[in-house]
C-alpha atoms as a PDB file:
ATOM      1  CA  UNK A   1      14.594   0.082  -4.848  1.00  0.00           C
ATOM      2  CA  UNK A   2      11.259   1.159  -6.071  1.00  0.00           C
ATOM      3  CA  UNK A   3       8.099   1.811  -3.031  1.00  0.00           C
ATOM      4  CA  UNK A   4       5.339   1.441  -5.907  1.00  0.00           C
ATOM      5  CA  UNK A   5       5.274  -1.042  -8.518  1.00  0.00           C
ATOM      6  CA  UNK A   6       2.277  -0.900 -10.798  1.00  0.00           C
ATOM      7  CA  UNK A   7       0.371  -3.134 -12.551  1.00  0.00           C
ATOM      8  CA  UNK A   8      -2.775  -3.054 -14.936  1.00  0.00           C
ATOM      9  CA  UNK A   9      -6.119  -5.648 -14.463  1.00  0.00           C
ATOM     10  CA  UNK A  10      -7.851  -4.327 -17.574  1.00  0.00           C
ATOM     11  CA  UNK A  11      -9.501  -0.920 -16.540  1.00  0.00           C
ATOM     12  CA  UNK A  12      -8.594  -1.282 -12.987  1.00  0.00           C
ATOM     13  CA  UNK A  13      -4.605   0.319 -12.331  1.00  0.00           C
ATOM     14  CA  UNK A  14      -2.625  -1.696  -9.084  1.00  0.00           C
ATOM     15  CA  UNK A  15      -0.199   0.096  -7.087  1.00  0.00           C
ATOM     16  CA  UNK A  16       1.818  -1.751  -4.747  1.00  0.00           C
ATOM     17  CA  UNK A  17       3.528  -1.078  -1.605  1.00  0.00           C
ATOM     18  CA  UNK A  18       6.461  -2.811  -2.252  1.00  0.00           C
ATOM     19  CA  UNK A  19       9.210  -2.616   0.558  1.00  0.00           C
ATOM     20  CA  UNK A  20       7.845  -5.233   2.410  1.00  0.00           C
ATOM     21  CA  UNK A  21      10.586  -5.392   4.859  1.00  0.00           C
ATOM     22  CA  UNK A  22      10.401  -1.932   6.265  1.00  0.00           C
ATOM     23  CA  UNK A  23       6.280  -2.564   6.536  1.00  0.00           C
ATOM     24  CA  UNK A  24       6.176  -0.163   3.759  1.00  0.00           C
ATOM     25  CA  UNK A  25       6.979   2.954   6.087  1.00  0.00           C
ATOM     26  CA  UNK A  26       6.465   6.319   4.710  1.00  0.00           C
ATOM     27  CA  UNK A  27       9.661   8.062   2.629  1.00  0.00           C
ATOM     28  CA  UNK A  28      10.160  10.774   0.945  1.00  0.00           C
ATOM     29  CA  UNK A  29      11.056   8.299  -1.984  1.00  0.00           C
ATOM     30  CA  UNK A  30       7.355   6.880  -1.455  1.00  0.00           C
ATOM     31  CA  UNK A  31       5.608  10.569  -1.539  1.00  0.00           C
ATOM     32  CA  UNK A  32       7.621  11.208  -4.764  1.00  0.00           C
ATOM     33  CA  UNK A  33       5.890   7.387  -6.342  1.00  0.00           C
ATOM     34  CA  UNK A  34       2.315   8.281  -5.101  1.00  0.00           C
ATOM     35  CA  UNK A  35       2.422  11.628  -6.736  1.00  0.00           C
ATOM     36  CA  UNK A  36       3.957  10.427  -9.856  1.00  0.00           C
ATOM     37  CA  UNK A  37       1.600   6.934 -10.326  1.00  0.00           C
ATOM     38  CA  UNK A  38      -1.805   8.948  -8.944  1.00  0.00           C
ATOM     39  CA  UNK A  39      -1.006  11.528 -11.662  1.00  0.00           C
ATOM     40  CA  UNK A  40      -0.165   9.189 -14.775  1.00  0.00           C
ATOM     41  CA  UNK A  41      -3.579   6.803 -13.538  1.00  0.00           C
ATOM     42  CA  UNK A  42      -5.074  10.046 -14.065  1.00  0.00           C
ATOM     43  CA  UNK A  43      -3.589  10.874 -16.989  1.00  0.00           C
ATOM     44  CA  UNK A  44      -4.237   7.444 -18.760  1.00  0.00           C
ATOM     45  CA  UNK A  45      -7.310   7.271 -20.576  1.00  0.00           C
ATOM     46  CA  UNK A  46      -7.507   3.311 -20.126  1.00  0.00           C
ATOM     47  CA  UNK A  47      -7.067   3.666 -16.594  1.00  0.00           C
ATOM     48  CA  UNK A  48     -11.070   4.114 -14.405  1.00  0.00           C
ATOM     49  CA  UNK A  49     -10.256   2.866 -11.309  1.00  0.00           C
ATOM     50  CA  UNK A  50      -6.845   3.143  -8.679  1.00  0.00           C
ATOM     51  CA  UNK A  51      -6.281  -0.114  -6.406  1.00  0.00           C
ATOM     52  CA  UNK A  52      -4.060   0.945  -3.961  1.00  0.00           C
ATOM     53  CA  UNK A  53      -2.554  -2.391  -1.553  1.00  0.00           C
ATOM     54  CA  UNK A  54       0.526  -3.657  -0.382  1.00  0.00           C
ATOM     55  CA  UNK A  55       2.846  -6.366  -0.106  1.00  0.00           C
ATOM     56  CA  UNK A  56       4.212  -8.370   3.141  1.00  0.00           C
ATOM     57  CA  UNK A  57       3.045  -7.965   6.375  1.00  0.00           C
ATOM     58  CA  UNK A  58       1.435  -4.984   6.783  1.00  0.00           C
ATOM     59  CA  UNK A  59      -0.320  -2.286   4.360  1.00  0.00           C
ATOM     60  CA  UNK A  60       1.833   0.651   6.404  1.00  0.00           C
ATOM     61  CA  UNK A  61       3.201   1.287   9.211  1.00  0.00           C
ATOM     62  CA  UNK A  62       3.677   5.141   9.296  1.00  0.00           C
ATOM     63  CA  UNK A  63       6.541   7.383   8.840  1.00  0.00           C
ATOM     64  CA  UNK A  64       9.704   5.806   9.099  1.00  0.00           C
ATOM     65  CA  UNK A  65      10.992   6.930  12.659  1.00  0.00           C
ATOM     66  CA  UNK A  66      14.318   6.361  12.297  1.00  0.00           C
ATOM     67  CA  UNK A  67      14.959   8.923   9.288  1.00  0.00           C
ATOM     68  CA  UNK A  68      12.884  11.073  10.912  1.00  0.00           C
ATOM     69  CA  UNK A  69      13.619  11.272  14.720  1.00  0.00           C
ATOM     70  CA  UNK A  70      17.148  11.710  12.857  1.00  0.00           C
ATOM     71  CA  UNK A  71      16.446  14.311  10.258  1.00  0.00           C
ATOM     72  CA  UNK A  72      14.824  16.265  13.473  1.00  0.00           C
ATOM     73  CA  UNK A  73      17.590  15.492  15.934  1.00  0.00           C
ATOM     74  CA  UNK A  74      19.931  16.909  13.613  1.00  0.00           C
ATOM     75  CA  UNK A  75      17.919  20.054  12.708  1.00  0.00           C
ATOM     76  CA  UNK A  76      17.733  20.995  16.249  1.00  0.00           C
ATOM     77  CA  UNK A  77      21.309  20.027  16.390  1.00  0.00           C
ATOM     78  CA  UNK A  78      22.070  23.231  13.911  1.00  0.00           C
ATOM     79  CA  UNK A  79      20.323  25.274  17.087  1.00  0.00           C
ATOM     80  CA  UNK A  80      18.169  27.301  14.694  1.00  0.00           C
ATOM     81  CA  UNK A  81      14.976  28.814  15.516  1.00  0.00           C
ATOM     82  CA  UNK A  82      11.855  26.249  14.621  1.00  0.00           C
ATOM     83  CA  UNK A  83      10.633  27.608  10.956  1.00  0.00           C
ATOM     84  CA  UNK A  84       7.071  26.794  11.408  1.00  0.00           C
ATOM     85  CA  UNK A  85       6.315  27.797   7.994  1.00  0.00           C
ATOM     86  CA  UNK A  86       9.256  25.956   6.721  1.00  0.00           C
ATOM     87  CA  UNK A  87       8.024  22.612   8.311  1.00  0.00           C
ATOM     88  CA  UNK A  88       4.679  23.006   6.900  1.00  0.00           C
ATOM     89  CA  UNK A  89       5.989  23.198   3.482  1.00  0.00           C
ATOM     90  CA  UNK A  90       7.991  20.199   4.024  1.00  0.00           C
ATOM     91  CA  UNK A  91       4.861  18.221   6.229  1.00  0.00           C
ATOM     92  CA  UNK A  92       2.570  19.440   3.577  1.00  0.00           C
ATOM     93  CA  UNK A  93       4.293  17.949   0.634  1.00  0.00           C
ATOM     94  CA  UNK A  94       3.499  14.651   2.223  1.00  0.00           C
ATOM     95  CA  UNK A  95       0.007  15.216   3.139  1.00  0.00           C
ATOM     96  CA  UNK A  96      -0.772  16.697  -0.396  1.00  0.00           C
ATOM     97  CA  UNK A  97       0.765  13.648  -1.837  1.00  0.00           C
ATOM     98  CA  UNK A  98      -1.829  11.435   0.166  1.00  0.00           C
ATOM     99  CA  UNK A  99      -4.783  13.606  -1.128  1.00  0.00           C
ATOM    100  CA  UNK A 100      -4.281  12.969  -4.134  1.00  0.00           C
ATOM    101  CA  UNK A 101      -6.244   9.420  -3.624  1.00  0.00           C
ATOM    102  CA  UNK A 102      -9.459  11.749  -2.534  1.00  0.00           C
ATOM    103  CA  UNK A 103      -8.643  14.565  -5.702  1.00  0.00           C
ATOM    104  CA  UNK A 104      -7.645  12.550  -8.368  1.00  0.00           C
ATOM    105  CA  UNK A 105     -10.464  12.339 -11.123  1.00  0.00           C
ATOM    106  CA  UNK A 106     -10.733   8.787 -10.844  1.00  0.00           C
ATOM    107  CA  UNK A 107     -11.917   6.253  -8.134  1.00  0.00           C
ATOM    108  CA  UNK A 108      -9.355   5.301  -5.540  1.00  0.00           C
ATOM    109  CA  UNK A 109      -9.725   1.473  -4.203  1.00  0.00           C
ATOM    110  CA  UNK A 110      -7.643   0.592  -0.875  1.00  0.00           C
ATOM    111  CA  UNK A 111      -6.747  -3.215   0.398  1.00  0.00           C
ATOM    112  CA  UNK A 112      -5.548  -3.119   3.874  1.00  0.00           C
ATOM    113  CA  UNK A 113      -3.781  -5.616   5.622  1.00  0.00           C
ATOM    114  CA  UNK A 114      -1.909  -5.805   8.989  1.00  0.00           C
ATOM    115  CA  UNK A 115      -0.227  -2.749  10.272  1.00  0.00           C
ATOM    116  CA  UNK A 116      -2.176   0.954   8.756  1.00  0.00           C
ATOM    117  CA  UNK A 117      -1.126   3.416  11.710  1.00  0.00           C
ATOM    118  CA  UNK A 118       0.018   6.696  12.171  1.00  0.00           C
ATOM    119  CA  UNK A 119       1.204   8.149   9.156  1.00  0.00           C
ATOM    120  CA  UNK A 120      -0.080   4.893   7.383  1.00  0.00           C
ATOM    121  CA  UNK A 121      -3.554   5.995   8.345  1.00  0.00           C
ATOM    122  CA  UNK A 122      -2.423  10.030   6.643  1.00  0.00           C
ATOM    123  CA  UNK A 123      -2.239   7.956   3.632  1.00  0.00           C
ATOM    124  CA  UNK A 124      -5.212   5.271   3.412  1.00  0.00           C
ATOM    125  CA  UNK A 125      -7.668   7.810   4.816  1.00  0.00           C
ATOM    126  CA  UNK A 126      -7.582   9.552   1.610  1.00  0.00           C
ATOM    127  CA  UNK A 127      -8.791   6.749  -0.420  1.00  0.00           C
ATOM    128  CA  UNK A 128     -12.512   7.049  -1.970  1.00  0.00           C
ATOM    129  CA  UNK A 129     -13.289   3.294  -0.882  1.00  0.00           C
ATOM    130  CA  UNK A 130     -11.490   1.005   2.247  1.00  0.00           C
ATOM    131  CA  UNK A 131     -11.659  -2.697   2.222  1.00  0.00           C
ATOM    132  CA  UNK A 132      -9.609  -4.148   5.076  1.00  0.00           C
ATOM    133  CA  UNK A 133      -8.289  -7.584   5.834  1.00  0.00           C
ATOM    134  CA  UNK A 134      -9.087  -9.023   9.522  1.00  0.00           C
ATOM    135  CA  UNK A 135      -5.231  -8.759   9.897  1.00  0.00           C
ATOM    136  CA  UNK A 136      -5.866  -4.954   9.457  1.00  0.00           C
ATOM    137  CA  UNK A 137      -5.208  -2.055  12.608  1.00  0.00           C
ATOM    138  CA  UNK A 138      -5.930   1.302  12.675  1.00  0.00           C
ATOM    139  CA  UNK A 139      -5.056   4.021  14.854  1.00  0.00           C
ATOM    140  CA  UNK A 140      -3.081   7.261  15.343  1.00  0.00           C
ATOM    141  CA  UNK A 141      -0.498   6.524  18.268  1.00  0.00           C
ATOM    142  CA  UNK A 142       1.641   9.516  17.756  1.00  0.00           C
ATOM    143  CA  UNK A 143      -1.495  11.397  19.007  1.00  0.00           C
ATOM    144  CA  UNK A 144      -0.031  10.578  22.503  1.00  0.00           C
ATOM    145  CA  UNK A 145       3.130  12.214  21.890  1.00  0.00           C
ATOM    146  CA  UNK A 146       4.897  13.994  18.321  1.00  0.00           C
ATOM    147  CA  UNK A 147       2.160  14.319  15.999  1.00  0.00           C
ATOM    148  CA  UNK A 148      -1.321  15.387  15.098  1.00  0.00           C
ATOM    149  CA  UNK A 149      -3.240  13.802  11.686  1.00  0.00           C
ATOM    150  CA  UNK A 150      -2.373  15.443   9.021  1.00  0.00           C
ATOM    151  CA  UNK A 151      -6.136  15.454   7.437  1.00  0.00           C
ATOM    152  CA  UNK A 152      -8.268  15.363  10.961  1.00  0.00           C
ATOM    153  CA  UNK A 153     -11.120  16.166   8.514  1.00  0.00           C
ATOM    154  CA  UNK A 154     -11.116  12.298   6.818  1.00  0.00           C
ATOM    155  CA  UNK A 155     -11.423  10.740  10.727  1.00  0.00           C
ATOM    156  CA  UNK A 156     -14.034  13.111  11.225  1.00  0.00           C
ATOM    157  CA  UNK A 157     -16.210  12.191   7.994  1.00  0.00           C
ATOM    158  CA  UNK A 158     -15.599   8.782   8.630  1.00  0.00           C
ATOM    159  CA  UNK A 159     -15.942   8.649  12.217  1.00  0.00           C
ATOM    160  CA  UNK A 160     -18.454  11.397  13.200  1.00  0.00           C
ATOM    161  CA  UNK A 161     -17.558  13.862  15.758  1.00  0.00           C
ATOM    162  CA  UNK A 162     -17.395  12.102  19.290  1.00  0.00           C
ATOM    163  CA  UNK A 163     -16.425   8.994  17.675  1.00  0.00           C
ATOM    164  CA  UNK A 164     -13.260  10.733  15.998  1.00  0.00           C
ATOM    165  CA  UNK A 165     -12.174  12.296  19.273  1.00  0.00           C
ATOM    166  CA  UNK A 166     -12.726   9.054  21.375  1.00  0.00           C
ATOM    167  CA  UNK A 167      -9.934   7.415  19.212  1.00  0.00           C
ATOM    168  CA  UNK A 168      -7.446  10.626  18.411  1.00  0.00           C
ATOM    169  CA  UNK A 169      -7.299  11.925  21.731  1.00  0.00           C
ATOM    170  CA  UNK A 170      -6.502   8.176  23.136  1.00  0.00           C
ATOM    171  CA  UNK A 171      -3.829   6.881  20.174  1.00  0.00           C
ATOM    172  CA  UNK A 172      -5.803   3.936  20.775  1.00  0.00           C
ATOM    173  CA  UNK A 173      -5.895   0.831  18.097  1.00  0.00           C
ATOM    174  CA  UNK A 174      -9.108  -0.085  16.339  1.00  0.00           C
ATOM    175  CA  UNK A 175      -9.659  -3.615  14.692  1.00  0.00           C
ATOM    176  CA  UNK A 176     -10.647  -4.441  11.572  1.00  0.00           C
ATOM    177  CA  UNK A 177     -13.743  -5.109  12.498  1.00  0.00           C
ATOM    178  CA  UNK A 178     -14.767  -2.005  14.796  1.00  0.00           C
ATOM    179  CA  UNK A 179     -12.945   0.140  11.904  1.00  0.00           C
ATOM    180  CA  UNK A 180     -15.830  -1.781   9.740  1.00  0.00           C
ATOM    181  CA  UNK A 181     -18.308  -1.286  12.503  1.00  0.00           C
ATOM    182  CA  UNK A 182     -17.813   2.662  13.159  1.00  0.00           C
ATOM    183  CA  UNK A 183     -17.649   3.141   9.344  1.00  0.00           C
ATOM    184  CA  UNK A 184     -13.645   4.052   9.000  1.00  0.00           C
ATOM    185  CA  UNK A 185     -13.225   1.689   6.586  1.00  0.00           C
ATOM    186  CA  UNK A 186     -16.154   0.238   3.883  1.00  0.00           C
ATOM    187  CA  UNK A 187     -16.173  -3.208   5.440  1.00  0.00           C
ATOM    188  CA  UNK A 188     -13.914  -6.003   6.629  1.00  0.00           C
ATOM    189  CA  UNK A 189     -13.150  -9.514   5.075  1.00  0.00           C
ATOM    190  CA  UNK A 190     -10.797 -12.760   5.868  1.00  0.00           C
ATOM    191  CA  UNK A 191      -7.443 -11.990   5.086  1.00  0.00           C
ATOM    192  CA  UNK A 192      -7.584 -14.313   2.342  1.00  0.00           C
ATOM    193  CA  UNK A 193     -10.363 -12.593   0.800  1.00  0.00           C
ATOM    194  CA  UNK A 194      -8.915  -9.197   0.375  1.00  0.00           C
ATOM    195  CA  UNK A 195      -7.315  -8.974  -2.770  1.00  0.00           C
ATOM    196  CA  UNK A 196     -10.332 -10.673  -4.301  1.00  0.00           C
ATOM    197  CA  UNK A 197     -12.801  -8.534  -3.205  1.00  0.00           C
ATOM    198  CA  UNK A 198     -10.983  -5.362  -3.359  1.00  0.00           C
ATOM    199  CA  UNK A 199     -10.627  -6.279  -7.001  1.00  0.00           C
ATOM    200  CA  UNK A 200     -13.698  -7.554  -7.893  1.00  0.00           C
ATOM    201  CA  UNK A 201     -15.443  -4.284  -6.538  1.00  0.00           C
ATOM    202  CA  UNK A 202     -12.766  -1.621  -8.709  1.00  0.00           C
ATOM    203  CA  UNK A 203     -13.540  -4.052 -11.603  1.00  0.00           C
ATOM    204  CA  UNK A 204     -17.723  -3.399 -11.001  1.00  0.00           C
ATOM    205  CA  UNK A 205     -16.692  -0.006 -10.998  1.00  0.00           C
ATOM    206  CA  UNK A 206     -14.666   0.380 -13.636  1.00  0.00           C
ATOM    207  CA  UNK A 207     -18.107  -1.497 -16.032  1.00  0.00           C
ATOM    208  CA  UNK A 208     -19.228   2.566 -15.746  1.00  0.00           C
ATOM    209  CA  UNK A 209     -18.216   5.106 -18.033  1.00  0.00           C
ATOM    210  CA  UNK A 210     -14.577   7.060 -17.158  1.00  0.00           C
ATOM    211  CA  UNK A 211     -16.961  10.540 -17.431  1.00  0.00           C
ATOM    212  CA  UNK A 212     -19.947   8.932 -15.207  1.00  0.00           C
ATOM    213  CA  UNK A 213     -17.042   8.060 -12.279  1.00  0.00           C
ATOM    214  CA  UNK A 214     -15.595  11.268 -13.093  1.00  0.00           C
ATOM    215  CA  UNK A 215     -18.837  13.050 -12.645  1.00  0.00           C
ATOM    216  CA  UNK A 216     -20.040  11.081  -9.379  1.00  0.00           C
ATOM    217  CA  UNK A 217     -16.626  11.246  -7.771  1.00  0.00           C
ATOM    218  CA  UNK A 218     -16.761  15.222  -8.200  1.00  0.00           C
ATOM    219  CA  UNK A 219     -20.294  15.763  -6.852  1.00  0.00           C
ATOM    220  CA  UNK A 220     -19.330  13.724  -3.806  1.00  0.00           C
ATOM    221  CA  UNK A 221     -16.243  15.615  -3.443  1.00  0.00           C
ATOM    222  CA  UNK A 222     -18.076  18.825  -3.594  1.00  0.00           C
ATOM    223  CA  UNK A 223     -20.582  17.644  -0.515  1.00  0.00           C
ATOM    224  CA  UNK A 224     -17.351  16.734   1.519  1.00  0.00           C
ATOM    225  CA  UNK A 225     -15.387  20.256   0.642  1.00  0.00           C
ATOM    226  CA  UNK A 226     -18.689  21.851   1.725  1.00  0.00           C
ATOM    227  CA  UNK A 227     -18.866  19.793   4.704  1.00  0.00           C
ATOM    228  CA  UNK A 228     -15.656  19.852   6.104  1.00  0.00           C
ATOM    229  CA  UNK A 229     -13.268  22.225   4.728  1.00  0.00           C
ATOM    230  CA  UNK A 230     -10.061  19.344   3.021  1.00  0.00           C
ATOM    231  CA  UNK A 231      -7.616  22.494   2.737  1.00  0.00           C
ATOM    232  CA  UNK A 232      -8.138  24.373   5.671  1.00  0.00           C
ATOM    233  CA  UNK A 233      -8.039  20.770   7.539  1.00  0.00           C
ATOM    234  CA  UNK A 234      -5.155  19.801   5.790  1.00  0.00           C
ATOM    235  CA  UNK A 235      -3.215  23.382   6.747  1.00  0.00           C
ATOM    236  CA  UNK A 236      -4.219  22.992  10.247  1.00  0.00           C
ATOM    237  CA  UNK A 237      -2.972  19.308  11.006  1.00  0.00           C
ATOM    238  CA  UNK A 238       0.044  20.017   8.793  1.00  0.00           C
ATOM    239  CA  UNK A 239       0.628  23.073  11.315  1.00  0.00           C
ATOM    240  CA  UNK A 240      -0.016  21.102  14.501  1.00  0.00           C
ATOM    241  CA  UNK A 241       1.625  18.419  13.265  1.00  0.00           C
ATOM    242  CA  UNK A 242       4.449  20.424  13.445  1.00  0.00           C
ATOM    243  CA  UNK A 243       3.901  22.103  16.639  1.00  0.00           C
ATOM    244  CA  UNK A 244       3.636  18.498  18.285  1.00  0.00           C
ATOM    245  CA  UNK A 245       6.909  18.092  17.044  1.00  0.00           C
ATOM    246  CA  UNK A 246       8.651  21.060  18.649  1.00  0.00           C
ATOM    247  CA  UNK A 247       6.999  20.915  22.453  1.00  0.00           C
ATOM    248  CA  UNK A 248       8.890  19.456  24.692  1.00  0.00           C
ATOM    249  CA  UNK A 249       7.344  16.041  24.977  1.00  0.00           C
ATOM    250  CA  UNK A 250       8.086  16.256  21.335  1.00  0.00           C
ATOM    251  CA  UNK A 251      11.887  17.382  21.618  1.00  0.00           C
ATOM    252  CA  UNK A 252      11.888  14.469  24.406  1.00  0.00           C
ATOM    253  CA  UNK A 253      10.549  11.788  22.173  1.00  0.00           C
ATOM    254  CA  UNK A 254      13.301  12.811  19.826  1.00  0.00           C
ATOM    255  CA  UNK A 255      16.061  12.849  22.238  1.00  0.00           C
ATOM    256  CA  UNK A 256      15.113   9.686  23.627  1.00  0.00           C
ATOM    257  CA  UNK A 257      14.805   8.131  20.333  1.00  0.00           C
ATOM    258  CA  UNK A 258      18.584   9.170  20.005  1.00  0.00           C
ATOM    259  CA  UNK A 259      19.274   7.609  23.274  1.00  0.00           C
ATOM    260  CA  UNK A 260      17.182   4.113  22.946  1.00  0.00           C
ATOM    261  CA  UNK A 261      16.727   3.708  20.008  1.00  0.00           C
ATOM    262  CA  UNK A 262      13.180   4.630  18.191  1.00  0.00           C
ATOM    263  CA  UNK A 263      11.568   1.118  18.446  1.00  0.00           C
ATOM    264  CA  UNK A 264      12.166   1.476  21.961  1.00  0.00           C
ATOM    265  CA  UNK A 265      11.014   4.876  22.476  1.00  0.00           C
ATOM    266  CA  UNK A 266       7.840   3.913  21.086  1.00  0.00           C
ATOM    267  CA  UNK A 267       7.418   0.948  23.246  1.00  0.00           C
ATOM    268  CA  UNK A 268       7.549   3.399  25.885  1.00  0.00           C
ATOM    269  CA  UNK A 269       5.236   5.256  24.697  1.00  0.00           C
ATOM    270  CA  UNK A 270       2.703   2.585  24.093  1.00  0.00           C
ATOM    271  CA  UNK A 271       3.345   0.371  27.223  1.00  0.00           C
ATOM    272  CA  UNK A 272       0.371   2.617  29.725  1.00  0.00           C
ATOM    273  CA  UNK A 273      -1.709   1.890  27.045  1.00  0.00           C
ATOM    274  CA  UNK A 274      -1.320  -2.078  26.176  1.00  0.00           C
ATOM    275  CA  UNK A 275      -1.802  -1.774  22.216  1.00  0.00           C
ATOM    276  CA  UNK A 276       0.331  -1.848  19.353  1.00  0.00           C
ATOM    277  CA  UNK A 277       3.638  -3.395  20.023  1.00  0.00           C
ATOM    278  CA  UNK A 278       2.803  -3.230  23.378  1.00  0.00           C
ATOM    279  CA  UNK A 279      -0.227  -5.586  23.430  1.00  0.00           C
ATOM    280  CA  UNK A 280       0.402  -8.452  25.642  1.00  0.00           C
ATOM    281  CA  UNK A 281       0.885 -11.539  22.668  1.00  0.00           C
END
């Protein structure tokens, strides 16, 4: 079953999260469709602008935790030595499958909708322009336990600073409408004016020239490489990323994912802090 479908709205290129029953959680089968549809938008001449959204109910949810608290169970199961430079290859595929919504030549568009966390937020961040639902929540919870952003530069170009470290060294969930507010995401609309305006602003984009986005898209690129370093950030959360994986809180999470189940694990995790699954309903 595919992750991406894609569809074409004259100039402007649609692709879909579509595996709306596991809230489009990140696979290695949905790295492999982002790299391939980024790099044939790119490709196509008729193609100026990427829309990037998602069916069901949410826009993504992160890595899928149960192939992965498994994959890592078992690799410590082998009672190896952690490879750190072995997991940043693997972690790094990932992340440079995401940045390809920053480095493609053409605009990148995202519509975001319920659930965008963790690993979801890896993703999105990379995307030139955010428009998110009300339904929408952000956040990086796995920055209280197994993880560390695999871009930290795009929280801290969006955020600022102080405001980037209030929310990564809490985990804590931001709303649509602070997201809007703090300036992680372009602006925030009803729900049931998403797709709508999402669209109608890649198709006022896509009126210009391809070379004219081309050219604008690379300039501002250039400011942000200047600025904040994509590669070196990218190598360093990638690293981390993997470190947080092999401390022992990390090896815990894992074993108690085993034990309980991931869902559960990550209610525990969450419960101190009221948010996500845990908030009170």
């Amino acid at each position: 079953m595919p992750a991406i479908r894609t569809e074409d709205d004259g100039a402007v290129r649609h692709l879909v999260l579509c595996r709306p029953d596991e809230y489009n959680t990140i696979t290695p089968e949905l790295r492999d469709e982002l790299t391939a549809t980024l790099d044939a938008a790119d490709d196509d001449h008729s193609v100026r602008v990427v829309l990037l959204r998602a069916e069901g109910p949410a826009f993504c949810s992160g890595y899928g935790l149960d192939w992965s608290t498994a994959a890592q169970a078992t690799e410590e199961g082998r009672e190896r030595a952690w490879d750190s430079m072995a997991d940043v290859r693997m972690i790094g595929r990932f992340a440079s499958a995401f940045a390809k919504l920053h480095t493609i030549s053409k605009p990148t568009v995202a519509a975001v909708h319920g659930w965008c966390i963790a690993g979801g937020t890896d993703l999105v961040l990379n995307a030139d322009l955010i428009i998110a639902g009300e339904s929408a929540r952000f956040g990086y919870p796995p920055a209280r336990v197994w993880g560390i952003p695999e871009a930290p530069w795009l929280w801290v170009a969006r955020l600022g600073l102080e405001q980037a470290k209030r929310y990564l060294l809490t985990g804590d969930e931001i709303t649509a409408d602070e997201a809007a507010r703090l300036g992680l995401v372009l602006e925030c609309v009803p729900d049931e004016d998403l797709l709508d305006r999402a669209s109608a602003l890649a198709q006022r984009m896509a009126q210009l020239p391809l070379n004219q986005l081309q050219m604008l898209k690379l300039v501002c690129n250039d400011v942000a490489a200047q600025m904040y370093r994509p590669d070196t950030s990218r190598l360093l959360g990638t690293l981390f990323d993997g470190v947080a994986r092999h401390t022992q809180e990390g090896l815990d999470f894992v074993a108690r994912a085993q034990d309980v189940g991931f869902r559960q694990a990550v209610r525990e995790r969450d419960d101190p802090f009221g948010d996500y699954g845990s908030r009170p309903r």
